[in-house]
N, C-alpha and C. Protein backbone atom coordinates (compact mmCIF):
# COMPACT_ATOMS: atom_id res chain seq x y z
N UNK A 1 22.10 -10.37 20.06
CA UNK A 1 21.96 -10.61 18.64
C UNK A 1 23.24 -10.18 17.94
N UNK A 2 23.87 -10.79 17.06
CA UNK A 2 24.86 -10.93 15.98
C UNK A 2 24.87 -9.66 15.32
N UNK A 3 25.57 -8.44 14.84
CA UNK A 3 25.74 -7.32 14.29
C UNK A 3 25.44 -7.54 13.08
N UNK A 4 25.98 -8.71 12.87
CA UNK A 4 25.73 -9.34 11.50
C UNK A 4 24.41 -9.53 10.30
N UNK A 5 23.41 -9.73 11.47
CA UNK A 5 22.24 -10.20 11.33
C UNK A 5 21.73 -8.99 10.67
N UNK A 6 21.14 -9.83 9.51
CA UNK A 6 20.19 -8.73 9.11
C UNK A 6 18.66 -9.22 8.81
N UNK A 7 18.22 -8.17 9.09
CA UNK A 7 16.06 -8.23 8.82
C UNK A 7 16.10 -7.76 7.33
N UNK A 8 14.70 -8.89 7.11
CA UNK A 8 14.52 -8.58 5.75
C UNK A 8 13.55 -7.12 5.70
N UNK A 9 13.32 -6.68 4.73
CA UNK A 9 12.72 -5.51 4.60
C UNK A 9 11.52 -5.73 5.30
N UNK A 10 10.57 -4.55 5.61
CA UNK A 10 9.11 -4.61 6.10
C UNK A 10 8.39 -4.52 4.69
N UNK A 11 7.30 -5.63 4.88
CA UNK A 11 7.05 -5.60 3.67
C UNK A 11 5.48 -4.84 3.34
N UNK A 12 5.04 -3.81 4.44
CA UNK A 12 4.00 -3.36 3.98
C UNK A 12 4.65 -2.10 3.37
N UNK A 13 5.20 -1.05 2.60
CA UNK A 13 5.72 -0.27 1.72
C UNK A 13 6.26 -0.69 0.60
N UNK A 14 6.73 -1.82 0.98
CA UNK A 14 6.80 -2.88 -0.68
C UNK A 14 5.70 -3.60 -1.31
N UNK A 15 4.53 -3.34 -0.58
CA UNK A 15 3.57 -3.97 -1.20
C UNK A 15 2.33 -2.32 -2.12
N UNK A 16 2.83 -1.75 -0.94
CA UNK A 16 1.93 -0.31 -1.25
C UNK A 16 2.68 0.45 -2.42
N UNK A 17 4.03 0.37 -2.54
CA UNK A 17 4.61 0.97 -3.69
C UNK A 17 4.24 -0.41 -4.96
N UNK A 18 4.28 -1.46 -4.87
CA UNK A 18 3.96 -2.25 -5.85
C UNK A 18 2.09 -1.97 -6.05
N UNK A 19 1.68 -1.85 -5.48
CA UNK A 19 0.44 -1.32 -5.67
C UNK A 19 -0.47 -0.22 -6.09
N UNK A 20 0.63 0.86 -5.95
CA UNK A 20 0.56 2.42 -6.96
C UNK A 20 0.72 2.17 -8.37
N UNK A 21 2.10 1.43 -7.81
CA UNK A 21 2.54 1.22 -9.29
C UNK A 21 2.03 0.72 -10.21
N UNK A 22 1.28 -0.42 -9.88
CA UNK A 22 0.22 -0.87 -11.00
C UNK A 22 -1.01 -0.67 -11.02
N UNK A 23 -1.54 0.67 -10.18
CA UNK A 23 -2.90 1.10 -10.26
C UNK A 23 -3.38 1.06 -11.63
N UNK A 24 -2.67 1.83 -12.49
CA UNK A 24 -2.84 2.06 -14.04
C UNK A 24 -3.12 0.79 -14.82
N UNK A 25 -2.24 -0.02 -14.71
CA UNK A 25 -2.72 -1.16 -15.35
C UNK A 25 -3.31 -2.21 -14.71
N UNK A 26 -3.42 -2.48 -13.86
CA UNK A 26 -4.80 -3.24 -12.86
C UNK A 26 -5.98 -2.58 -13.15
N UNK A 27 -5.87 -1.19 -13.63
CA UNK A 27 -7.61 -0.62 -13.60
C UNK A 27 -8.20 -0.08 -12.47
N UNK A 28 -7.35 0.19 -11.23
CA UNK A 28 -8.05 0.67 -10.54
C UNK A 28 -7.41 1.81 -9.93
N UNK A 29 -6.64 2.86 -10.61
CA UNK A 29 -6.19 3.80 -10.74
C UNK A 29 -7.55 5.34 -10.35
N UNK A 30 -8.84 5.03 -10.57
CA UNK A 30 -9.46 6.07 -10.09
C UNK A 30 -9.86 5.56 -8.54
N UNK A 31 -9.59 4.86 -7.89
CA UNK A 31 -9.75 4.61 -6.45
C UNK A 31 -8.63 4.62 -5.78
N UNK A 32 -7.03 4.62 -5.85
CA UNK A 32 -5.95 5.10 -5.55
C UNK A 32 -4.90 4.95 -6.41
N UNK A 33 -3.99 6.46 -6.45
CA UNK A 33 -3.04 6.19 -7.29
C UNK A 33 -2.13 7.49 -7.00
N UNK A 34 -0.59 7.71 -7.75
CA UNK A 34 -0.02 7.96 -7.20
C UNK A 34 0.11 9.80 -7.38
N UNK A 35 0.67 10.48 -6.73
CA UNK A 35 0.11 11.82 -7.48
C UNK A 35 1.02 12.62 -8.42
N UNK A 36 0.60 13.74 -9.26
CA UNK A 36 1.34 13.59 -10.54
C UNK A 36 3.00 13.63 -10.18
N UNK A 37 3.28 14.63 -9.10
CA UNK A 37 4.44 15.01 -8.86
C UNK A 37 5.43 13.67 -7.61
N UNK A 38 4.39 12.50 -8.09
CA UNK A 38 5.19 11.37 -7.77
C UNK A 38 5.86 10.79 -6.38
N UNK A 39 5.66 12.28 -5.28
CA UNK A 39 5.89 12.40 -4.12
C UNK A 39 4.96 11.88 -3.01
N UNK A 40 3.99 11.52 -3.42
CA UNK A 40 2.64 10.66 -2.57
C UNK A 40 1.66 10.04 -3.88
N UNK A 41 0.70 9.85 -2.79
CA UNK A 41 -0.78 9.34 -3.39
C UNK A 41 -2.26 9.53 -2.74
N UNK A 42 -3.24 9.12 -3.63
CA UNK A 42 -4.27 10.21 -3.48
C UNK A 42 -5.05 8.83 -3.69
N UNK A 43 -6.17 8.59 -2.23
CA UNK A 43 -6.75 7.58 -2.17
C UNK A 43 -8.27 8.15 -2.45
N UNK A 44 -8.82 7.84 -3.93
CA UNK A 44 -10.02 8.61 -4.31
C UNK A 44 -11.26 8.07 -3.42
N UNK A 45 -11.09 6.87 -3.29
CA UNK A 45 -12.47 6.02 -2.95
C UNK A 45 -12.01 4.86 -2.12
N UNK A 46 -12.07 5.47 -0.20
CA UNK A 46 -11.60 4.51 0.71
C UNK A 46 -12.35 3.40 0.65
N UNK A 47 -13.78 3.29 0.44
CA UNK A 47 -14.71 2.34 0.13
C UNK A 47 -14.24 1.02 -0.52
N UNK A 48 -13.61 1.62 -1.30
CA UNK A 48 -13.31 0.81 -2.53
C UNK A 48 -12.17 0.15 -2.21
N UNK A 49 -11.16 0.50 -1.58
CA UNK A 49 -9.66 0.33 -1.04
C UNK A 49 -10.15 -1.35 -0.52
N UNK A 50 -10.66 -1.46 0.17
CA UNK A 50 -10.42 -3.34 0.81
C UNK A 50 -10.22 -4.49 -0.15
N UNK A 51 -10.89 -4.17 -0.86
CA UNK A 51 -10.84 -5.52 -2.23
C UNK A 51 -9.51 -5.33 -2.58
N UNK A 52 -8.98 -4.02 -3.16
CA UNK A 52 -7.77 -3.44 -3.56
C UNK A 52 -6.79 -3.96 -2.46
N UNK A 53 -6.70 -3.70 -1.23
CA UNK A 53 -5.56 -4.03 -0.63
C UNK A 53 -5.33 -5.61 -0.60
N UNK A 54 -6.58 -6.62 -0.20
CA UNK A 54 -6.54 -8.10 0.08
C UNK A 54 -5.92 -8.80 -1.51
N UNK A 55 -6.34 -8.15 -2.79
CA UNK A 55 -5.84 -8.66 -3.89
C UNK A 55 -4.46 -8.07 -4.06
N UNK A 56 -3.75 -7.16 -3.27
CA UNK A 56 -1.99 -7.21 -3.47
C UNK A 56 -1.70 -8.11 -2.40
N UNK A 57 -2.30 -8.09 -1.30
CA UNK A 57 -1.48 -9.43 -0.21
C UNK A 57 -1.43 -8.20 0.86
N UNK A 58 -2.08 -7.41 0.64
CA UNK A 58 -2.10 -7.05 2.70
C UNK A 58 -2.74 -7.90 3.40
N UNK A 59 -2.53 -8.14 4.88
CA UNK A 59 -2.89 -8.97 5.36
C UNK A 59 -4.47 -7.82 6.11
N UNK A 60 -4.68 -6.69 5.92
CA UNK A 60 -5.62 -5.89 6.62
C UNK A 60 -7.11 -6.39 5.67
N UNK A 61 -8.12 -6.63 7.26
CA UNK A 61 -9.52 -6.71 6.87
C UNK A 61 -10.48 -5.72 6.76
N UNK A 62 -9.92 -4.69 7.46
CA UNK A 62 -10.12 -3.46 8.11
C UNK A 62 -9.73 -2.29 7.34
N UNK A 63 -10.63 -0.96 7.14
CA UNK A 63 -10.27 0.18 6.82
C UNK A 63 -8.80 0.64 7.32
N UNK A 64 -9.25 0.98 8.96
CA UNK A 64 -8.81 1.32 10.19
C UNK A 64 -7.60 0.81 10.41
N UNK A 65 -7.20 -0.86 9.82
CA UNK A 65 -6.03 -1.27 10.23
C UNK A 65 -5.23 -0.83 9.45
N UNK A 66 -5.51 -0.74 8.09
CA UNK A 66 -4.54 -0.43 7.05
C UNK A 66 -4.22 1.16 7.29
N UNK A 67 -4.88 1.75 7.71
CA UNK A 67 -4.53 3.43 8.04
C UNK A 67 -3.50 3.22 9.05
N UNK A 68 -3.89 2.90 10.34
CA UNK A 68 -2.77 2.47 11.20
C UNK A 68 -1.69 2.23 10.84
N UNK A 69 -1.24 1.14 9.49
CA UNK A 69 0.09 0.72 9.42
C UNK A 69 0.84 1.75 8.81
N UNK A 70 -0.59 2.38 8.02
CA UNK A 70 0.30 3.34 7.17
C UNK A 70 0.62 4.80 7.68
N UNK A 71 -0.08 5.09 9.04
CA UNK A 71 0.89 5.79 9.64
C UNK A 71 1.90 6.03 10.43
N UNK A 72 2.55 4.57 10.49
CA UNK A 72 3.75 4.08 10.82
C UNK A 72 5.27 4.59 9.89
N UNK A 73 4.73 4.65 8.90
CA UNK A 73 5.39 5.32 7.33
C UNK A 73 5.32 6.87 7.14
C-alpha cells in the first residue's frame, strides 16, 4: 500500500461525539449525556440507548454490540 494513502476517519466516535453533543437538544439528554467536567459520559438509561443509537446512524441492533465497539475507544 502507497504511504500516501490515507483512511478516512472511523466513524463510530464521530457519530458518538455528534450524539452527546446533541443530547440536550434532541431531548434525550436524561438517558445519555456528557459529564459536567466534559471528559466522558454518563449513560443514565441503557434500556433506552437502542432507539437513541439507530436514530444517529449506528449501525448496532444490539446492547452488547454497541458496548463492544465502544470498548475499542
Amino acid at each position: 500500500m502507497d504511504a500516501r494513502t490515507s483512511f478516512p476517519p472511523p466513524q463510530f466516535p464521530l457519530r458518538l461525539h455528534d450524539m452527546l453533543d446533541n443530547a440536550e437538544v434532541e431531548g434525550y439528554q436524561h438517558i445519555v449525556c456528557w459529564l459536567p467536567e466534559g471528559n466522558g459520559f454518563h449513560i443514565h438509561d441503557p434500556d433506552a440507548m437502542l432507539p437513541i443509537l439507530q436514530k444517529c446512524g449506528f449501525n448496532q441492533s444490539k446492547w452488547k454490540s454497541f458496548l463492544r465497539q465502544l470498548q475499542n475507544y
